[in-house]
C-alpha atoms as a PDB file:
ATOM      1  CA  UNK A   1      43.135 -27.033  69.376  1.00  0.00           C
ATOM      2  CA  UNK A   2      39.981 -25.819  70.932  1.00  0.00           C
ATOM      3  CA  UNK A   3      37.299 -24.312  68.079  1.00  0.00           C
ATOM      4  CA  UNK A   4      34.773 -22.133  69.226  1.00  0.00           C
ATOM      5  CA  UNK A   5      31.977 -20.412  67.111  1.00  0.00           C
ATOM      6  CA  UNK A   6      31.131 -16.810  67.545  1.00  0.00           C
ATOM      7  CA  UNK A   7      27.577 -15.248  66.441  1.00  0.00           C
ATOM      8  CA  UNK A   8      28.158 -11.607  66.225  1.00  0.00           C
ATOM      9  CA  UNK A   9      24.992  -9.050  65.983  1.00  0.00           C
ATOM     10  CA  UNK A  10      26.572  -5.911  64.598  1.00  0.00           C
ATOM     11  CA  UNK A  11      25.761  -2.266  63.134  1.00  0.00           C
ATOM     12  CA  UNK A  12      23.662  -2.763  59.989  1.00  0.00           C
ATOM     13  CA  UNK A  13      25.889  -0.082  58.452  1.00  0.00           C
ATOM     14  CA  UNK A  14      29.108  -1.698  59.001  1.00  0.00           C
ATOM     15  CA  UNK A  15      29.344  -4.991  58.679  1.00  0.00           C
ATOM     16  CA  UNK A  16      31.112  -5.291  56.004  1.00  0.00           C
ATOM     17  CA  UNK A  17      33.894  -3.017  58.344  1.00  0.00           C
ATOM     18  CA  UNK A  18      33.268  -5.431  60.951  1.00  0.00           C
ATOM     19  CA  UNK A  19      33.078  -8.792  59.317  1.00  0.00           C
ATOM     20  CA  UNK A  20      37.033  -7.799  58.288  1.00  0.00           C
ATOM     21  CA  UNK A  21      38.196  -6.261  61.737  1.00  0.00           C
ATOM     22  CA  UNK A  22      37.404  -9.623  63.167  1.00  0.00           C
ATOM     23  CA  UNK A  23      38.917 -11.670  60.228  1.00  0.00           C
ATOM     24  CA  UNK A  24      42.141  -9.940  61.039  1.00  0.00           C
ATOM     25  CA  UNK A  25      42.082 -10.740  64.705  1.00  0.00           C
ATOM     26  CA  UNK A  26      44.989 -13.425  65.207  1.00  0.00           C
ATOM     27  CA  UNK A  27      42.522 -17.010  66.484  1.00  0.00           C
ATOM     28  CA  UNK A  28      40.109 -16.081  64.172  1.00  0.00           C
ATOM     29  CA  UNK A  29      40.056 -18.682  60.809  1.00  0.00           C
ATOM     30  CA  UNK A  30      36.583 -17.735  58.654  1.00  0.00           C
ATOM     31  CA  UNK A  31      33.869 -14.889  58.979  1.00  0.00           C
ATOM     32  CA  UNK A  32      30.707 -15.520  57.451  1.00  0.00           C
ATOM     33  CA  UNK A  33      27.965 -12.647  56.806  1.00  0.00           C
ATOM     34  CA  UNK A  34      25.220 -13.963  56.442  1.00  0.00           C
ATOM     35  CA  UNK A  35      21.354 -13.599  57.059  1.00  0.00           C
ATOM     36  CA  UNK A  36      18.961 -14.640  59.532  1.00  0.00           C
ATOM     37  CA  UNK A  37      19.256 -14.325  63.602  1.00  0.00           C
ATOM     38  CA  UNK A  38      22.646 -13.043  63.562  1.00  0.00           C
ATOM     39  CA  UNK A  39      25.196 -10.966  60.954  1.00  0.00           C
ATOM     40  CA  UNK A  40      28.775 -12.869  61.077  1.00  0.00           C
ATOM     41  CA  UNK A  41      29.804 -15.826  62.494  1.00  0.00           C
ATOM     42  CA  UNK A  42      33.491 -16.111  63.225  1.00  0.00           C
ATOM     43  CA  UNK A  43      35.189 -19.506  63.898  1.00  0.00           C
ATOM     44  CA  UNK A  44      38.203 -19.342  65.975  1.00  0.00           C
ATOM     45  CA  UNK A  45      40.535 -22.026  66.522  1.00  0.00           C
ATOM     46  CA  UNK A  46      42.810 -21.543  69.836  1.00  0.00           C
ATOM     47  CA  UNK A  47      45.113 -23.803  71.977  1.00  0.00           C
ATOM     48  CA  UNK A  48      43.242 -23.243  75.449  1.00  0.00           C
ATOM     49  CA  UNK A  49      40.367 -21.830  76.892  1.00  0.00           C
ATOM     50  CA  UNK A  50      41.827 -19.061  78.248  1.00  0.00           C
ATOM     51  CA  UNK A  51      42.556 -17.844  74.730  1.00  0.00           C
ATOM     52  CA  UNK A  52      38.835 -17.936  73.432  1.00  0.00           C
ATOM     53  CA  UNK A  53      38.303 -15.101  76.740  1.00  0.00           C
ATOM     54  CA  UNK A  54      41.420 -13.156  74.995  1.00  0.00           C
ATOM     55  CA  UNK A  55      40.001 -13.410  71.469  1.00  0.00           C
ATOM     56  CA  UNK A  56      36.143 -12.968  72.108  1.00  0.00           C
ATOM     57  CA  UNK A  57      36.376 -10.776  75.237  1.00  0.00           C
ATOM     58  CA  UNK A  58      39.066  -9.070  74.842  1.00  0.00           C
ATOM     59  CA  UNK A  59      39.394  -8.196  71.024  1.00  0.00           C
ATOM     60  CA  UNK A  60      35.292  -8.773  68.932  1.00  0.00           C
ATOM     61  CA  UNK A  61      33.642  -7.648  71.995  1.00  0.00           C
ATOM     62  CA  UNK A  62      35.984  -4.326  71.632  1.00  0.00           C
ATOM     63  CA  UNK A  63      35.562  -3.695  68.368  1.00  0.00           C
ATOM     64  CA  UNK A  64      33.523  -0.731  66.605  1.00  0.00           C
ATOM     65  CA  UNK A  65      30.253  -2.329  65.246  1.00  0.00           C
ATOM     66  CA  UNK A  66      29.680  -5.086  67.470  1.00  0.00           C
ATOM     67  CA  UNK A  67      26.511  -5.197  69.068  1.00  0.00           C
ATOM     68  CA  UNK A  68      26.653  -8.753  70.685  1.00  0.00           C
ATOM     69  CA  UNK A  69      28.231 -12.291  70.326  1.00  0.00           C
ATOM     70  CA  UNK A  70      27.662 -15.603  71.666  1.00  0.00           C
ATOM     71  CA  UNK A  71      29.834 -18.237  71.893  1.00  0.00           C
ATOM     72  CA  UNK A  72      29.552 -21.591  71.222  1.00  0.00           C
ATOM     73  CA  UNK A  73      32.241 -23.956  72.295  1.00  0.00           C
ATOM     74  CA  UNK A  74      32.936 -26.804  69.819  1.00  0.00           C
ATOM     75  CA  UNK A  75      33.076 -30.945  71.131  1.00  0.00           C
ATOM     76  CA  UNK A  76      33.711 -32.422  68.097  1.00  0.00           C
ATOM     77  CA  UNK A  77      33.832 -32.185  64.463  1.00  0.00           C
ATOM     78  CA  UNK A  78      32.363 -33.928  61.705  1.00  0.00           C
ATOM     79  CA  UNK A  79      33.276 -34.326  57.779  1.00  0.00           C
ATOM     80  CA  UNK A  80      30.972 -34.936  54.874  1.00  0.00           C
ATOM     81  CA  UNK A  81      32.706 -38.655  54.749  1.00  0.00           C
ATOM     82  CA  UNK A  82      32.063 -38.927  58.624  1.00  0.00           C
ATOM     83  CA  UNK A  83      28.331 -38.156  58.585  1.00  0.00           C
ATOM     84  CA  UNK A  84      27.717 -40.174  55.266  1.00  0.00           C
ATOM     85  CA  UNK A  85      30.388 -43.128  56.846  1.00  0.00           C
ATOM     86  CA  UNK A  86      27.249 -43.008  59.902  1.00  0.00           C
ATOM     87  CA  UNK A  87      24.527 -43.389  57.740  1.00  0.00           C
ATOM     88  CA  UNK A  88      25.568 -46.440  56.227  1.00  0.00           C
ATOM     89  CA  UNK A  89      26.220 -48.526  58.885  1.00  0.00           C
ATOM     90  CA  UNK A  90      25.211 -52.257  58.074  1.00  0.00           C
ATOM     91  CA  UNK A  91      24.950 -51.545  54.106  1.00  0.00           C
ATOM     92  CA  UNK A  92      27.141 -53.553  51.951  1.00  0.00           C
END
């Protein structure tokens, strides 16, 4: 699976519209409102490339309320355990 992370600028009046229209878009796992640079950020979680072009192009980009995105495509991911597991290295 290929994750990719999708900052969203949208219309001040409807985010809370918007945050929902792209929960329900099928790829798309969380939506986060939050504050700062950008309004939501959407992870999506697809099998190929060609579906994060479907999903971001093809469906947020579309909807009413969306100003912008930006997508960020995901390496690798980390846990809590992970990070902490790196940290200790050489500690008994």
């Amino acid at each position: 699976m290929i994750t990719a992370i999708v900052l969203i600028g949208a219309d001040i009046h409807q985010i809370p519209e918007t945050a929902q229209a792209v929960a329900d878009i099928p790829g798309v796992v969380e939506v986060y409102s939050c504050a700062g640079d950008v309004d939501l950020i959407a992870k999506i979680k697809v099998r190929d490339h060609e579906e994060i072009a479907d999903v971001v192009t093809g469906r947020i980009n579309r909807l009413p309320g969306v100003r912008s995105s930006a997508t960020h495509i995901a390496f690798r991911s980390y846990s809590s355990s992970e990070v902490e597991g790196g940290f200790s290295i050489g500690e008994e």
